[in-house]
Protein backbone atom coordinates (compact mmCIF):
# COMPACT_ATOMS: atom_id res chain seq x y z
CA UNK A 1 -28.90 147.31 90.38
CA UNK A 2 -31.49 145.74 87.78
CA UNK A 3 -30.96 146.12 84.16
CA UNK A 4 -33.72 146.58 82.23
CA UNK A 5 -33.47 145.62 78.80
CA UNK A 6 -32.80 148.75 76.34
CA UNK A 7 -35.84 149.90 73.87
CA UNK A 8 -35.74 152.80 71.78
CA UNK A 9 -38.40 153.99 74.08
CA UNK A 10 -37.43 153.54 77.57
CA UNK A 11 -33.26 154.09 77.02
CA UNK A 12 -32.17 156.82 79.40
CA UNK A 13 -28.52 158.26 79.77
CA UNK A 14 -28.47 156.73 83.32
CA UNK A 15 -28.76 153.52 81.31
CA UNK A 16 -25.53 153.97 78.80
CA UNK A 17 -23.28 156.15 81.41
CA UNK A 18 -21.87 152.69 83.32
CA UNK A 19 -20.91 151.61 79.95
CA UNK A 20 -17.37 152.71 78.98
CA UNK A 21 -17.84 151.03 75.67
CA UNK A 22 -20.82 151.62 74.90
CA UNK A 23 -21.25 155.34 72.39
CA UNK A 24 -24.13 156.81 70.99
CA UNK A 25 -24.03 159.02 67.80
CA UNK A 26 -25.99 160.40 65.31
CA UNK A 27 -25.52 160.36 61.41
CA UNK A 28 -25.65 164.36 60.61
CA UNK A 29 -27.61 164.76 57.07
CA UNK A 30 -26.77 168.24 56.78
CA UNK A 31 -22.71 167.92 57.11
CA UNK A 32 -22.88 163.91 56.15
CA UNK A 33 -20.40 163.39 59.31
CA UNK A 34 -21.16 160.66 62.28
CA UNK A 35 -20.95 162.81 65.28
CA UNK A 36 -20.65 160.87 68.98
CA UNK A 37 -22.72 162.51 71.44
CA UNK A 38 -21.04 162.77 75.10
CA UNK A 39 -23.22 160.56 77.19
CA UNK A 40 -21.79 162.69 80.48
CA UNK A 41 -23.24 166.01 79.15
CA UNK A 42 -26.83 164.65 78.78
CA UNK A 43 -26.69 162.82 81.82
CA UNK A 44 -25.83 165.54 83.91
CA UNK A 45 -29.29 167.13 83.34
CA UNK A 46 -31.65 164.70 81.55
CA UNK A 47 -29.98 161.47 83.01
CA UNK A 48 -33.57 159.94 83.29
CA UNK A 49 -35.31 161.51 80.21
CA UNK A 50 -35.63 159.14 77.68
CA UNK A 51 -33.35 159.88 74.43
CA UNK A 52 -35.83 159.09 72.11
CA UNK A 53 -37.25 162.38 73.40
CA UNK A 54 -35.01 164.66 73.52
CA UNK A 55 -33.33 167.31 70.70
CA UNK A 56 -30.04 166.76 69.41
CA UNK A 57 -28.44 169.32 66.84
CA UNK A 58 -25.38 169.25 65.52
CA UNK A 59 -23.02 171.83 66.40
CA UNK A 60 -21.14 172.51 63.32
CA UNK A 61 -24.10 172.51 60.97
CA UNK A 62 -26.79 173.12 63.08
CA UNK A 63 -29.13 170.26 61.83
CA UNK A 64 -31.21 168.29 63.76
CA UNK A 65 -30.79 164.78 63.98
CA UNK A 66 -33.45 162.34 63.21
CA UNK A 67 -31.84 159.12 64.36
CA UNK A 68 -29.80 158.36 67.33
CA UNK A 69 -27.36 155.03 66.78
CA UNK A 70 -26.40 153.15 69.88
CA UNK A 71 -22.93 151.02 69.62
CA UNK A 72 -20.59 148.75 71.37
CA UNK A 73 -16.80 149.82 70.80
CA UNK A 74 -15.48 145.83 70.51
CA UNK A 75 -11.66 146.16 69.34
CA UNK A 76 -11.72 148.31 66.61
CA UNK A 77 -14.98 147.14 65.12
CA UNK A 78 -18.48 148.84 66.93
CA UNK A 79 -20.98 146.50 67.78
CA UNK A 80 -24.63 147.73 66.79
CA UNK A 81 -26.86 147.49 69.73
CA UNK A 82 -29.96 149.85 68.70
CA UNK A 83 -30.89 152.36 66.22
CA UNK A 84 -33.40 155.09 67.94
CA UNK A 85 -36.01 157.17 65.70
CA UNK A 86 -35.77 160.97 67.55
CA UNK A 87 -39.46 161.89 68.56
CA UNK A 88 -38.56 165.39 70.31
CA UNK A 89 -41.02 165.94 73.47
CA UNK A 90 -41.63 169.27 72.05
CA UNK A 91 -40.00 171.72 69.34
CA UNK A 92 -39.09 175.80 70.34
CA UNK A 93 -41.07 178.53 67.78
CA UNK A 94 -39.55 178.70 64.44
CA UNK A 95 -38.29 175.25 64.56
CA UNK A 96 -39.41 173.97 61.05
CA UNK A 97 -37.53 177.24 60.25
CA UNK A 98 -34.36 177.01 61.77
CA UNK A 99 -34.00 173.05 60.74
CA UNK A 100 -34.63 174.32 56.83
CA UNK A 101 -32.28 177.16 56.80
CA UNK A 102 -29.37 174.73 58.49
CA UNK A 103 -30.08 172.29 55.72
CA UNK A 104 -30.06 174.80 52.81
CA UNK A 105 -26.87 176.11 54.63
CA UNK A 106 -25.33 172.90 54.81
CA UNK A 107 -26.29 171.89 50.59
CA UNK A 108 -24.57 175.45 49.73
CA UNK A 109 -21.44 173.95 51.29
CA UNK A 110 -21.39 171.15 50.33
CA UNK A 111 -21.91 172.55 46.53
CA UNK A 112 -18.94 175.31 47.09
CA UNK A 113 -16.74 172.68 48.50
CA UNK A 114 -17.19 169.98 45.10
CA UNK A 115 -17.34 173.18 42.74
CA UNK A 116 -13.66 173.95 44.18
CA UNK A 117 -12.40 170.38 43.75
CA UNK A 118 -13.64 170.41 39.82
């Protein structure tokens, strides 16, 4: 099997999934929380999309995510491999919407959670 070398462009799931060490995840802005993604899940449907192109949201917030980060688990430092700006293929109706109200969700917690600490 040829390896091709990994762009932000061109990375599929097919690419990462042989990799036991290798993890992507994306830095929530809406919960402030690094959330891994589960390589297996995508793969099983969109092994061959590219990532760059696909949605992610995070499930406890909601949020989408604008960056994807690609790593190398080395001992029990991670190894950066490749940082991956999200450019969705396409957006459902009432996206803009839905990403807006998950953020202004998300600041409201985040306020009622430091007002109950003061």
């Amino acid at each position: 099997m040829e390896r091709r070398p990994w762009t932000a462009e061109t990375l599929t799931a097919r690419d990462v999934v042989p990799y036991a060490d290798v993890t992507l995840s994306i830095h929530c802005i809406g919960c402030k929380l690094i959330r891994e993604l589960n390589v297996w899940k995508i793969g099983a449907r969109l092994a061959d999309d590219p990532l760059q192109q696909l949605r992610f949201r995070c499930q406890r917030c909601g949020v989408y995510a604008d960056e994807l980060e690609v790593r190398r688990r080395t001992s029990s430092v991670g190894e950066h491999l490749l940082m991956i700006p999200l450019k969705p293929r396409f957006w459902d109706d009432g996206h803009c919407e839905d990403h807006a109200a998950a953020l202004r969700r998300a600041e409201a917690r985040r306020r009622a959670l430091t007002a109950k600490t003061r």
